[in-house]
C-alpha atoms as a PDB file:
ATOM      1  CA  UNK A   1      19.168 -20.928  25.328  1.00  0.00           C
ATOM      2  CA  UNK A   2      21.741 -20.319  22.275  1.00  0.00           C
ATOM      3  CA  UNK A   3      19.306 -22.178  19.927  1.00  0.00           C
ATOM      4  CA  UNK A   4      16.366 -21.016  21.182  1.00  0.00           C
ATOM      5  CA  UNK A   5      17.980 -17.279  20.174  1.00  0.00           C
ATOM      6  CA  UNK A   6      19.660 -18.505  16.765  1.00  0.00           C
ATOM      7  CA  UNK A   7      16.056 -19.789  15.685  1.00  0.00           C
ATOM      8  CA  UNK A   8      15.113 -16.149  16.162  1.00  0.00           C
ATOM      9  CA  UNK A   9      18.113 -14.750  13.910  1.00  0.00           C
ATOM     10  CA  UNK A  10      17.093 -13.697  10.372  1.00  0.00           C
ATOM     11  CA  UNK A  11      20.133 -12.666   7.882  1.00  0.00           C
ATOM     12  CA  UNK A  12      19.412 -10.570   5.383  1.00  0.00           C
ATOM     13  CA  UNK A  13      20.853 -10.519   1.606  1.00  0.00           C
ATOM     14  CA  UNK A  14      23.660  -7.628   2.715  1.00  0.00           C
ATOM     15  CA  UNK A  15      24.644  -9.367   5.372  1.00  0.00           C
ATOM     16  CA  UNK A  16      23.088  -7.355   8.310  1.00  0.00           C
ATOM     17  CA  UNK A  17      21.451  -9.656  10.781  1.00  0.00           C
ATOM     18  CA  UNK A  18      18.813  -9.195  12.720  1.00  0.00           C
ATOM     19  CA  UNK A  19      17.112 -10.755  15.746  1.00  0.00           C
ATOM     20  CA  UNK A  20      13.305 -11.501  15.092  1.00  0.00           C
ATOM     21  CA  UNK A  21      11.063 -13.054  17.670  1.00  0.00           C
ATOM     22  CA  UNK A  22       8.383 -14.102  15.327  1.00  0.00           C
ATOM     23  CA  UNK A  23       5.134 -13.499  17.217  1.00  0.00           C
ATOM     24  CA  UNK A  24       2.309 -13.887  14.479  1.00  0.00           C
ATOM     25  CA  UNK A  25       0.047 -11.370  16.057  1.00  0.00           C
ATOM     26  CA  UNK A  26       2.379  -8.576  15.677  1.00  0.00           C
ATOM     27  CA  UNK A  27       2.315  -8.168  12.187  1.00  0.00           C
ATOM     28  CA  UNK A  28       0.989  -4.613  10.832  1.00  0.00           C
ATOM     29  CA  UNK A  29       0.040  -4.428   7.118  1.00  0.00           C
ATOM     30  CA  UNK A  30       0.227  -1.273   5.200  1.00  0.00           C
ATOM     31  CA  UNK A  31      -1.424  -1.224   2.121  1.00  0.00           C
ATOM     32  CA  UNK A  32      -1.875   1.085  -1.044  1.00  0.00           C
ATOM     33  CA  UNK A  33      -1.243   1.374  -4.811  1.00  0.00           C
ATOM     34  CA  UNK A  34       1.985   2.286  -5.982  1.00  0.00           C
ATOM     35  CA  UNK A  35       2.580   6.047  -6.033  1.00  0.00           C
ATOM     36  CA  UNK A  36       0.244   6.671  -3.335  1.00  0.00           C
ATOM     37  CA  UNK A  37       2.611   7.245  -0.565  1.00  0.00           C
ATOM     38  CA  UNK A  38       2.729   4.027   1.277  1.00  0.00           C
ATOM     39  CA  UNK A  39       6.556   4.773   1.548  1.00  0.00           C
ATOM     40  CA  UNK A  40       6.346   7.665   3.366  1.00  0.00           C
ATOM     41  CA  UNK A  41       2.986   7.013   5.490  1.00  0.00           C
ATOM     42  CA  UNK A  42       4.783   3.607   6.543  1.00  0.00           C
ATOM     43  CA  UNK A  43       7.882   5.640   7.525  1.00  0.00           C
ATOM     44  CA  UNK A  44       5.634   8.306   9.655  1.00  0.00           C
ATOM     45  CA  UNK A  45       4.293   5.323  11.447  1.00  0.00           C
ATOM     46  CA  UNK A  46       7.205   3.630  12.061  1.00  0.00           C
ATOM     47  CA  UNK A  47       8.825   7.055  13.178  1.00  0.00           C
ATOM     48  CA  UNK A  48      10.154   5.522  16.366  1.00  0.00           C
ATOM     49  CA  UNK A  49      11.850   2.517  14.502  1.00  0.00           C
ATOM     50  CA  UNK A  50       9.744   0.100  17.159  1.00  0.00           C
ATOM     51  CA  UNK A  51       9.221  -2.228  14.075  1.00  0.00           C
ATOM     52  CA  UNK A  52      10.741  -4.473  11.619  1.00  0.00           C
ATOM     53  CA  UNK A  53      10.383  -3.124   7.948  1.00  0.00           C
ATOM     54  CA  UNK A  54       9.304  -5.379   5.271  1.00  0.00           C
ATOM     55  CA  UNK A  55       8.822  -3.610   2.063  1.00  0.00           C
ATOM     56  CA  UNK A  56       6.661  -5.452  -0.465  1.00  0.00           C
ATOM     57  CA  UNK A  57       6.999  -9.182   0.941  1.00  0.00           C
ATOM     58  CA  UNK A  58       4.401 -10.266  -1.368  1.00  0.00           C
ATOM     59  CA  UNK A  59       6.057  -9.323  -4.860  1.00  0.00           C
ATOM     60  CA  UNK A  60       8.406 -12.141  -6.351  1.00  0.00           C
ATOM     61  CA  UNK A  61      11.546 -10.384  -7.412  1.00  0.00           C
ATOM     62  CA  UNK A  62      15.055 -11.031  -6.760  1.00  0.00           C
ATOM     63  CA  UNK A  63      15.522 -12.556  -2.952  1.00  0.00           C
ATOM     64  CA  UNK A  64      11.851 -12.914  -2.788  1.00  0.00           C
ATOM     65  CA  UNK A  65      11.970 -16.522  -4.219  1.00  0.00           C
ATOM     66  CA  UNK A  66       9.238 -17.887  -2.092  1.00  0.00           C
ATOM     67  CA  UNK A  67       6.820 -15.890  -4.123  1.00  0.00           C
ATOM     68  CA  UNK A  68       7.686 -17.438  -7.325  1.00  0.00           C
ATOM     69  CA  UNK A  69       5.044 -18.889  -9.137  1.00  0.00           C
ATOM     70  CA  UNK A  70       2.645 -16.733  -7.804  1.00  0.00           C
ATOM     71  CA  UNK A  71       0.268 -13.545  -9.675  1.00  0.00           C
ATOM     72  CA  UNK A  72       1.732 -10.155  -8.893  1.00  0.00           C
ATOM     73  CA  UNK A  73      -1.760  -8.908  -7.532  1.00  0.00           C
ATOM     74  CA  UNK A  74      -2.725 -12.625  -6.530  1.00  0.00           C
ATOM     75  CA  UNK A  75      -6.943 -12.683  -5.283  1.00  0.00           C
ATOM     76  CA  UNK A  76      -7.394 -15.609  -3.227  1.00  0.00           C
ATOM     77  CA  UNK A  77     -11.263 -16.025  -2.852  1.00  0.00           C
ATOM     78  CA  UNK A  78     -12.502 -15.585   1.545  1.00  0.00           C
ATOM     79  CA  UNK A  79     -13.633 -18.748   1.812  1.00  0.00           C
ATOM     80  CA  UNK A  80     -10.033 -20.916   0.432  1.00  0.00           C
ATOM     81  CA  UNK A  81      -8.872 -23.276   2.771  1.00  0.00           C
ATOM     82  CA  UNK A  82      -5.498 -24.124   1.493  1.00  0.00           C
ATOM     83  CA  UNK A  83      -2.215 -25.449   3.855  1.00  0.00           C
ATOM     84  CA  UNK A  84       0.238 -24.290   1.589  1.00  0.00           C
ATOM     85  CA  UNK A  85      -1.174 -20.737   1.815  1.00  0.00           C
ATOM     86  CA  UNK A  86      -1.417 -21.072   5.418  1.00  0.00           C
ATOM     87  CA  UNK A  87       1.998 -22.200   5.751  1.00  0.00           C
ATOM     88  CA  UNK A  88       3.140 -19.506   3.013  1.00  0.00           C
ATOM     89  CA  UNK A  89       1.481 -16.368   5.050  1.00  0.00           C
ATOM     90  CA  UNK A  90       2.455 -17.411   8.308  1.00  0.00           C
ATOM     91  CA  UNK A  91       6.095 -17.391   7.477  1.00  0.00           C
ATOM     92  CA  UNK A  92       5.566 -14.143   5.920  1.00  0.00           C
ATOM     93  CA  UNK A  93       3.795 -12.582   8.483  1.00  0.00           C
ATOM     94  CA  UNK A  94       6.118 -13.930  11.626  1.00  0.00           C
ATOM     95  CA  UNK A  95       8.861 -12.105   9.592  1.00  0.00           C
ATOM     96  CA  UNK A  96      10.786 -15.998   8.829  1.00  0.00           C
ATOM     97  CA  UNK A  97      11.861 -14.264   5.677  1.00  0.00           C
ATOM     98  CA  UNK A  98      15.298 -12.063   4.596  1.00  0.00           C
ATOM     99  CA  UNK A  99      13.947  -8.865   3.315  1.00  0.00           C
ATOM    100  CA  UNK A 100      15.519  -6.164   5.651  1.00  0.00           C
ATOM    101  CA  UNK A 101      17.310  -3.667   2.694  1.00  0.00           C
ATOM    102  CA  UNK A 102      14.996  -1.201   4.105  1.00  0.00           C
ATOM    103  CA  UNK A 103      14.733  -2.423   7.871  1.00  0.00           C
ATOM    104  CA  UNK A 104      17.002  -0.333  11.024  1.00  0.00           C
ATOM    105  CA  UNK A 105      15.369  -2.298  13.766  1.00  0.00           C
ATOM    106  CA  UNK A 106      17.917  -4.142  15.579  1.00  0.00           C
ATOM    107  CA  UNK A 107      15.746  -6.684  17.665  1.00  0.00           C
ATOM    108  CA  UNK A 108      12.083  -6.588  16.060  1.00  0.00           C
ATOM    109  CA  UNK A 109       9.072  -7.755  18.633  1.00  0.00           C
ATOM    110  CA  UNK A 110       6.561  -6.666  16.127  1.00  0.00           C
ATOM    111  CA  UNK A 111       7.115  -6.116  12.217  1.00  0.00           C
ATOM    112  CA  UNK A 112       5.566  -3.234   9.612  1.00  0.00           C
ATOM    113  CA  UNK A 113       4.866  -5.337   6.071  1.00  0.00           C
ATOM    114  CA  UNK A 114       4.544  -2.641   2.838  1.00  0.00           C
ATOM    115  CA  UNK A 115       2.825  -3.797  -0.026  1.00  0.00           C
ATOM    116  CA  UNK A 116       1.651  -2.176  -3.082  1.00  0.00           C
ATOM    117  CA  UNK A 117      -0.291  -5.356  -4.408  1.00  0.00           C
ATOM    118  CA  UNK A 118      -1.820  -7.063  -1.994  1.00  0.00           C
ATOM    119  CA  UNK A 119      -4.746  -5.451  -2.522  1.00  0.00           C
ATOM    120  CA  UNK A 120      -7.013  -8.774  -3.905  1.00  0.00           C
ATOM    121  CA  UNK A 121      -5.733 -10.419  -0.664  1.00  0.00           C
ATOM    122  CA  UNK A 122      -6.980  -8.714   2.215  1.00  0.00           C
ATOM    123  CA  UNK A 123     -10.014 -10.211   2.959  1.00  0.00           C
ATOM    124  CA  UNK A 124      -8.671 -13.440   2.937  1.00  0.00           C
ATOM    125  CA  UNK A 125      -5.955 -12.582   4.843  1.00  0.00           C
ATOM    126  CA  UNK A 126      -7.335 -11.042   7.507  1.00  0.00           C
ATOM    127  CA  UNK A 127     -10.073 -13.310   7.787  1.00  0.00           C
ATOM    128  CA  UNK A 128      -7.021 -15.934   8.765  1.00  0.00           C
ATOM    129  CA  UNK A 129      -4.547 -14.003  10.414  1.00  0.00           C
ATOM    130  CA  UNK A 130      -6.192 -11.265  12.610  1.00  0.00           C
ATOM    131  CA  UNK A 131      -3.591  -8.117  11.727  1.00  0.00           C
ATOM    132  CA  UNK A 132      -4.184  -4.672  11.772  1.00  0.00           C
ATOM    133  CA  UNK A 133      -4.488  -2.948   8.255  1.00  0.00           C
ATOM    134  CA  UNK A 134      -3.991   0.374   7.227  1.00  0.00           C
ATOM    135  CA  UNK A 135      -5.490   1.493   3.764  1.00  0.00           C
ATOM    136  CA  UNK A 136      -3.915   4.228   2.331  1.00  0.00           C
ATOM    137  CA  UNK A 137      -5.938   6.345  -0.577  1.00  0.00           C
ATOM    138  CA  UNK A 138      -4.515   9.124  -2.769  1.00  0.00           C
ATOM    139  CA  UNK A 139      -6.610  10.887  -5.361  1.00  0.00           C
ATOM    140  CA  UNK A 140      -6.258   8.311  -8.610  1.00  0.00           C
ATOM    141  CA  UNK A 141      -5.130  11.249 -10.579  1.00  0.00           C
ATOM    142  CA  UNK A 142      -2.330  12.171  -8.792  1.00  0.00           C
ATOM    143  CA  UNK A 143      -0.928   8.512  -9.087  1.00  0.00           C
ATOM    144  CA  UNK A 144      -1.989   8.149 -12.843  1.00  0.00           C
ATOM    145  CA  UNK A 145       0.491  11.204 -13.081  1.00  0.00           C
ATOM    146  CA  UNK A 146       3.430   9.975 -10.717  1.00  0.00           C
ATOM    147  CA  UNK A 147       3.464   6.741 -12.564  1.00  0.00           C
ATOM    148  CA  UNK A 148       3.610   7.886 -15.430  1.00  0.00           C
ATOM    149  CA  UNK A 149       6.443  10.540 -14.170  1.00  0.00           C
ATOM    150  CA  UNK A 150       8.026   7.409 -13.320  1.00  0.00           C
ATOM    151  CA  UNK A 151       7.465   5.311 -16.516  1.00  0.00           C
ATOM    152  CA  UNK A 152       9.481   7.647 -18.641  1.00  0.00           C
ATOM    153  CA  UNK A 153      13.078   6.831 -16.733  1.00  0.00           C
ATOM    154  CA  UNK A 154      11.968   3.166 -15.565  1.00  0.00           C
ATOM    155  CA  UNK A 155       9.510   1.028 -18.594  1.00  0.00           C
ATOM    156  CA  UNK A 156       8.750  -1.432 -15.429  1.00  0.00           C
ATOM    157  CA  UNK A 157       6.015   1.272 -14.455  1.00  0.00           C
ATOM    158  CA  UNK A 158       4.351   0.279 -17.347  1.00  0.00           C
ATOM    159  CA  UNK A 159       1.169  -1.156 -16.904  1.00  0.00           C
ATOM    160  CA  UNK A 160       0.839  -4.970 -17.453  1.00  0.00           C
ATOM    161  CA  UNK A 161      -2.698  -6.275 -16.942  1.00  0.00           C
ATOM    162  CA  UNK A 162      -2.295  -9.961 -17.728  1.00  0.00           C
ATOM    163  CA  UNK A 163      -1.751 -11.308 -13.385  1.00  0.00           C
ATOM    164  CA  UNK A 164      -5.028  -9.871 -13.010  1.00  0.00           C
ATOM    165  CA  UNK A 165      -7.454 -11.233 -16.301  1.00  0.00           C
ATOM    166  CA  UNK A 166      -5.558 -14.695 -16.197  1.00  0.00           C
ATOM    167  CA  UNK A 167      -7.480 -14.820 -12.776  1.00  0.00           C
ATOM    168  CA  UNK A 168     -10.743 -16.246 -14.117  1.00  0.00           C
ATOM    169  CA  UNK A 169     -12.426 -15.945 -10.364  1.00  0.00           C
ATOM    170  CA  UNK A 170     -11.120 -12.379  -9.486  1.00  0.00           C
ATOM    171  CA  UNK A 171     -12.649 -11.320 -12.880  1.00  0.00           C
ATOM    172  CA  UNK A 172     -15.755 -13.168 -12.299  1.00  0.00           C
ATOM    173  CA  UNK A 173     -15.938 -12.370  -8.929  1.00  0.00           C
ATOM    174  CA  UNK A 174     -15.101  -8.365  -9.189  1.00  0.00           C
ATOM    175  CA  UNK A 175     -13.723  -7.037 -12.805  1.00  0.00           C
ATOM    176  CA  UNK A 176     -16.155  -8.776 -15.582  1.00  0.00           C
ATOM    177  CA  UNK A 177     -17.825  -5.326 -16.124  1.00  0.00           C
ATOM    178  CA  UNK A 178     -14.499  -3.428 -16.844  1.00  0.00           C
ATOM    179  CA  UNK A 179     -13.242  -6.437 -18.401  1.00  0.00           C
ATOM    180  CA  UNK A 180     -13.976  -4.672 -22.320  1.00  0.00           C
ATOM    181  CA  UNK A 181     -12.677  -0.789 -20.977  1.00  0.00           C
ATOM    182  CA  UNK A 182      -9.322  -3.033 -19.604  1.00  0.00           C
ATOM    183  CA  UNK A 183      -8.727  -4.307 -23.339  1.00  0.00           C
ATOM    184  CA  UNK A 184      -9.462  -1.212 -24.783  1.00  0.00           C
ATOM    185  CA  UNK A 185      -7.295   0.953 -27.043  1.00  0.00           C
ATOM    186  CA  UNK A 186      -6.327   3.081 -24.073  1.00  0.00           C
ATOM    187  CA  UNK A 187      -3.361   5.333 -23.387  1.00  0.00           C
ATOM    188  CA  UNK A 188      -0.839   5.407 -21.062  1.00  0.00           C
ATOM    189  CA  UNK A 189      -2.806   7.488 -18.905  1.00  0.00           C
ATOM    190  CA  UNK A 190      -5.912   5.994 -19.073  1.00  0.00           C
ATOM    191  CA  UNK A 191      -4.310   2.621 -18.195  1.00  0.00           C
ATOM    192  CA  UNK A 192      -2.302   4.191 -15.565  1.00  0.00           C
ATOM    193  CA  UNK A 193      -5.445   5.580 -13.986  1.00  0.00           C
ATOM    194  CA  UNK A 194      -7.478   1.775 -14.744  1.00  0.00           C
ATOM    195  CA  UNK A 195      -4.701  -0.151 -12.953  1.00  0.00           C
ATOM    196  CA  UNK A 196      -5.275   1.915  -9.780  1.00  0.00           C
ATOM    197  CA  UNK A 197      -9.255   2.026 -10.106  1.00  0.00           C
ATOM    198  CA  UNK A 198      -8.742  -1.649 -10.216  1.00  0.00           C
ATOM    199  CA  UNK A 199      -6.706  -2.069  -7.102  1.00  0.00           C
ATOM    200  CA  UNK A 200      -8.795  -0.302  -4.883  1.00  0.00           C
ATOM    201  CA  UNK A 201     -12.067  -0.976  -6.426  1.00  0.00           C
ATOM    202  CA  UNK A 202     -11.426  -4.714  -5.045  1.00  0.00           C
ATOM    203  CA  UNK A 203      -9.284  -3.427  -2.155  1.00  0.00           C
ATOM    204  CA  UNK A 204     -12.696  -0.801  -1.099  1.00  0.00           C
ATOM    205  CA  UNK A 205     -15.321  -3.865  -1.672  1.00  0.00           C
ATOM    206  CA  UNK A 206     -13.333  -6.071   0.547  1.00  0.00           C
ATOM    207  CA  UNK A 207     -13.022  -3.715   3.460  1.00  0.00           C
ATOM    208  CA  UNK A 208     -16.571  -3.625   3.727  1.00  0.00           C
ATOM    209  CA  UNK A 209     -16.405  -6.707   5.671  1.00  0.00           C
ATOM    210  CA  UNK A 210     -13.178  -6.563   7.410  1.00  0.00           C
ATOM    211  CA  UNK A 211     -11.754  -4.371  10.052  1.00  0.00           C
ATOM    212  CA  UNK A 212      -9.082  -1.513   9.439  1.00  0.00           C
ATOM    213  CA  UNK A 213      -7.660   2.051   9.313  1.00  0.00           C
ATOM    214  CA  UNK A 214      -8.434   3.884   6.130  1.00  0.00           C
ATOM    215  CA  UNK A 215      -5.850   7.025   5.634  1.00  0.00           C
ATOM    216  CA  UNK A 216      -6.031   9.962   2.640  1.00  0.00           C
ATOM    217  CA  UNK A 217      -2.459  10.685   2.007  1.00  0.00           C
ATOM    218  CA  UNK A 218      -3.941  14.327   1.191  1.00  0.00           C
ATOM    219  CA  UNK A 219      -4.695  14.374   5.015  1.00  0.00           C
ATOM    220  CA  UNK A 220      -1.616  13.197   6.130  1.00  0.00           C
ATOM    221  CA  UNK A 221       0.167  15.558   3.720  1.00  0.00           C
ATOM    222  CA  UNK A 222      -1.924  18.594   5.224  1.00  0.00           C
ATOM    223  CA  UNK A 223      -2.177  17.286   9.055  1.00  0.00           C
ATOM    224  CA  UNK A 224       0.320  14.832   9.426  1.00  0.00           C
ATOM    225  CA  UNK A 225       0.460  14.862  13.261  1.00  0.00           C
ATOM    226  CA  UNK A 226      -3.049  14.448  13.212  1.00  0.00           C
ATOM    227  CA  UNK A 227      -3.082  11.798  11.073  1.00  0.00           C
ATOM    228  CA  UNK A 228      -0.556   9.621  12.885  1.00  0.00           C
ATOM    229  CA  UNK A 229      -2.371  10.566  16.471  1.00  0.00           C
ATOM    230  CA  UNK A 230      -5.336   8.606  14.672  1.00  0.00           C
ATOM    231  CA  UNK A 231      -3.357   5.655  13.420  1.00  0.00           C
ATOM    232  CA  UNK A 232      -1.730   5.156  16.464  1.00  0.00           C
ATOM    233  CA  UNK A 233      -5.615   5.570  18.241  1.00  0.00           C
ATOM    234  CA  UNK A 234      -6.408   2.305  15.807  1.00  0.00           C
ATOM    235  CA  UNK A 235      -3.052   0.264  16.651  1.00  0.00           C
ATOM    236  CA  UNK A 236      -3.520   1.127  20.371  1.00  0.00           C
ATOM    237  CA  UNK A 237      -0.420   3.285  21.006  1.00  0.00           C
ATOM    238  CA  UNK A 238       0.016   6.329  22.956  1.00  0.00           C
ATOM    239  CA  UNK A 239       1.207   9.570  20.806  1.00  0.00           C
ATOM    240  CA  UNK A 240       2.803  11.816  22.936  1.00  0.00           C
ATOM    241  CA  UNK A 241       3.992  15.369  22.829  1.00  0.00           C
ATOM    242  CA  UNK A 242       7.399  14.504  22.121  1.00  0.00           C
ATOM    243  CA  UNK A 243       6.564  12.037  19.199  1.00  0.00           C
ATOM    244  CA  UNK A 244       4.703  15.034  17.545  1.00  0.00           C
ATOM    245  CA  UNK A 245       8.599  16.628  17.174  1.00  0.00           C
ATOM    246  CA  UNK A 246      10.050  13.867  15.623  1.00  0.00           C
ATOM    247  CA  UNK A 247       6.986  13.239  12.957  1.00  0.00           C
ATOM    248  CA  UNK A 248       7.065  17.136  12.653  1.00  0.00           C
ATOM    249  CA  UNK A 249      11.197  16.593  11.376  1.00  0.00           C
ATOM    250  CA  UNK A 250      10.191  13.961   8.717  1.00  0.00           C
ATOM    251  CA  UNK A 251       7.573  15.730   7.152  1.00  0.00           C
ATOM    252  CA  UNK A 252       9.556  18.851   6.952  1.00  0.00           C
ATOM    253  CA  UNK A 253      12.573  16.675   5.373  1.00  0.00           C
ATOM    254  CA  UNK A 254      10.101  15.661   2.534  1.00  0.00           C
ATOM    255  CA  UNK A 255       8.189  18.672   2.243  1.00  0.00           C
ATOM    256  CA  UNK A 256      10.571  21.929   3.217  1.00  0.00           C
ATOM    257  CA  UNK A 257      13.308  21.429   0.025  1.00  0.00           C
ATOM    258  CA  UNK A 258      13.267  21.913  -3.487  1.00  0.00           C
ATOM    259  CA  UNK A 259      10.051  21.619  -5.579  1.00  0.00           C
ATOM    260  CA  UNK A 260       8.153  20.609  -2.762  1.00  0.00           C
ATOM    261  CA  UNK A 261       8.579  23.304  -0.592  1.00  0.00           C
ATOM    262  CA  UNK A 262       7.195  25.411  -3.190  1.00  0.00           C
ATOM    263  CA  UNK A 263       3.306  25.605  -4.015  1.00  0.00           C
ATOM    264  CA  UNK A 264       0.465  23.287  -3.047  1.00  0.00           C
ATOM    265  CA  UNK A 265       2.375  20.041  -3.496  1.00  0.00           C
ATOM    266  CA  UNK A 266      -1.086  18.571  -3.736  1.00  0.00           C
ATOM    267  CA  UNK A 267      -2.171  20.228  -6.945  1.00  0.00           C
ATOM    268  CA  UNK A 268       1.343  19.770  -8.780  1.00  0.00           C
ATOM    269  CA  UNK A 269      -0.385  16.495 -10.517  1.00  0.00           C
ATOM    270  CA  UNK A 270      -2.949  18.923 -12.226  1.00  0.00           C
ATOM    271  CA  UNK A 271      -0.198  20.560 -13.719  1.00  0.00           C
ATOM    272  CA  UNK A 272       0.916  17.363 -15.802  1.00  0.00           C
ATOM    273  CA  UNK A 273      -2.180  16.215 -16.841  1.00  0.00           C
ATOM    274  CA  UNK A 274      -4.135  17.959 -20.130  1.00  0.00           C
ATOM    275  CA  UNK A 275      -7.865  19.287 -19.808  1.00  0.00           C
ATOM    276  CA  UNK A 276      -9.020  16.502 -21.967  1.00  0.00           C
ATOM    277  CA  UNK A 277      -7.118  13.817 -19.302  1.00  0.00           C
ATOM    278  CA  UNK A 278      -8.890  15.401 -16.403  1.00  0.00           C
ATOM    279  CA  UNK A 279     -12.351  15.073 -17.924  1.00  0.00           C
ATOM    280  CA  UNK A 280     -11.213  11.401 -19.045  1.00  0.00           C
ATOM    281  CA  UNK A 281     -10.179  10.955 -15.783  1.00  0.00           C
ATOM    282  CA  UNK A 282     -13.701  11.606 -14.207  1.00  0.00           C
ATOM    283  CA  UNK A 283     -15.046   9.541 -16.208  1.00  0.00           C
ATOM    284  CA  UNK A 284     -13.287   6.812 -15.096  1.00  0.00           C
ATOM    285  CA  UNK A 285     -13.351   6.915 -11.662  1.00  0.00           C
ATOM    286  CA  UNK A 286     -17.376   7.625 -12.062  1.00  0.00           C
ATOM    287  CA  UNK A 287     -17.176   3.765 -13.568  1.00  0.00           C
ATOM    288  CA  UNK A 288     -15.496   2.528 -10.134  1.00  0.00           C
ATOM    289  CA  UNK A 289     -17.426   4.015  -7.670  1.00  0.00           C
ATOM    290  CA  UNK A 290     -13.992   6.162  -7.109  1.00  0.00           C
ATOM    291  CA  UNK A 291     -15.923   9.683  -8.014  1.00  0.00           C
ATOM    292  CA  UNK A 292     -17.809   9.256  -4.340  1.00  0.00           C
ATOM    293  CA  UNK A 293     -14.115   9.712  -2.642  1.00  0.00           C
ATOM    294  CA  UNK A 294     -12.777  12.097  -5.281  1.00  0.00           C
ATOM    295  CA  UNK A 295     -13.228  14.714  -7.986  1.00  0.00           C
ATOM    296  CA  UNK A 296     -10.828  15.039 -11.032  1.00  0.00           C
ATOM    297  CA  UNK A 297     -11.237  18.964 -10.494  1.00  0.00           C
ATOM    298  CA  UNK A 298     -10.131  18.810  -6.911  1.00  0.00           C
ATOM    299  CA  UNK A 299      -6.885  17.412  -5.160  1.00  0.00           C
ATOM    300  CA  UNK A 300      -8.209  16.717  -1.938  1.00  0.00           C
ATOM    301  CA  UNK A 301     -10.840  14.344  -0.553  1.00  0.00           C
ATOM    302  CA  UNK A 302     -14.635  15.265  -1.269  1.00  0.00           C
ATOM    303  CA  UNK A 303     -15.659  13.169   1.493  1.00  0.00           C
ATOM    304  CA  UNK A 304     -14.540  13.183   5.127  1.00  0.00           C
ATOM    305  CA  UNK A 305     -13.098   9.671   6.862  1.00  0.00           C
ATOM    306  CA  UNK A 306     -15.349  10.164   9.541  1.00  0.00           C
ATOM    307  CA  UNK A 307     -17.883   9.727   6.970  1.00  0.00           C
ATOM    308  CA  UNK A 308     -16.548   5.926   5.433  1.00  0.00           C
END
């Protein structure tokens, strides 16, 4: 009995340990670029703390060694049939990895992976391991603006291009035709705004063929009870009256202090961006198909999920 439980211990780098039991099937993946809220939206669905919290298991940093070696926004083609990726997944998915910084869930039947750049890996991966995933959207804009927000205190928000043209099939396969505007003489923004155009360019063409949740972080900003009620319709939970309070007190922590509680909080991106990098900005998302989900004039949605 005591070593069937210690093979279920993980320990994490601060010490805290936790008690996994590994089941494979109860893996959810929540996926979007960075700046689009995956933070948040993962924390409104894990608003119960029922799972264990895995925040970006598929970025080699620091106590992510088992990623080394690999491309930040890695593409491994459908139809790969590879052990060591098998092996690699599995371990990440049945949570047999110390990343818990982030995690408050004791004794985890089921865990909640965040990633930011998995995007290039979804159809493979869910073609092989049959997970629920949850797409998150925000308007391309918006995120152009909070990274660059970001790149002025931290230079790692700077956009680096090379882990996704060193991939000669995800290029050939997806990105040759943006291949010249990637290597262009851009600025920050425009770059900003091509490395999320990128992401979910792949990300969108991929879910065409493979099931999941797709969420507007504008919605969830404006309805967020709503929104969670239809996420927890996908996973198969209930969403009851008194899990509508304790969403309710989360969104009001983010959204009822400081700047936030004043104004439209989803037009304060239009305020940081020029005339001439709103027009740009149409422009590029009319080259990635992006324009059909968004306008640069508009902060919310121009098409409805029940729509997609």
């Amino acid at each position: 009995m005591f070593k069937k439980l210690h093979s279920k211990v993980v320990s994490s780098r601060n010490g805290k340990v936790f008690i996994d039991f590994h089941d494979l099937n109860k893996a959810l993946l929540v996926l979007g670029s960075p700046r689009s809220g995956t933070t948040w939206i993962s924390n409104l669905i894990n608003y119960k703390n029922e799972y264990r919290y895995l925040m970006e298991p598929f970025r080699y940093r620091a106590g992510v060694n088992y990623m080394k070696g690999y491309p930040l926004f890695w593409y491994i083609p459908p139809d790969t049939k590879n052990h060591e990726y098998l092996h690699l997944f599995s371990r990440i998915l049945s949570g047999r990895i110390s990343l818990d910084g982030y995690n408050h869930k004791l004794i985890a039947t089921k865990r909640l992976l965040k990633s930011v750049t998995a995007h290039f890996l979804i159809e493979w991966l869910i073609s092989n391991y049959e997970i629920p995933l949850v797409f998150i959207l925000r308007h391309p804009l918006a995120v152009a603006a909070s990274r660059m927000k970001f790149q002025e205190k931290d230079k790692l928000w700077i956009p680096d291009f090379s882990s996704i043209l060193n991939q000669n099939q995800l290029m050939e396969d997806y990105l040759a035709p943006f291949e010249k505007l990637i290597l262009g003489e851009n600025s920050y923004f425009e770059n900003h705004l091509i490395y999320t155009c990128v992401q979910n360019f792949v990300a969108l063409k991929q879910l065409k063929r493979i099931p999941h949740h797709i969420v507007f972080y504008e919605n969830v900003v404006d309805d967020p009870l709503q929104e969670i009620k239809k996420i927890r319709g996908f996973l198969h939970q209930p969403f009851y009256a008194r899990d509508e309070r304790l969403v309710q007190t989360m969104v009001n922590k983010r959204f009822m202090m400081g700047e936030a509680a004043i104004g439209d909080p989803l037009m304060k991106w239009q305020e940081r961006l020029s005339s001439q990098q709103i027009e740009r900005g149409e422009e590029i998302m009319q080259m990635f198909g992006l324009d059909s989900f968004y306008s640069a004039y508009k902060p919310r949605p121009i098409i409805s999920i029940d729509s997609l």
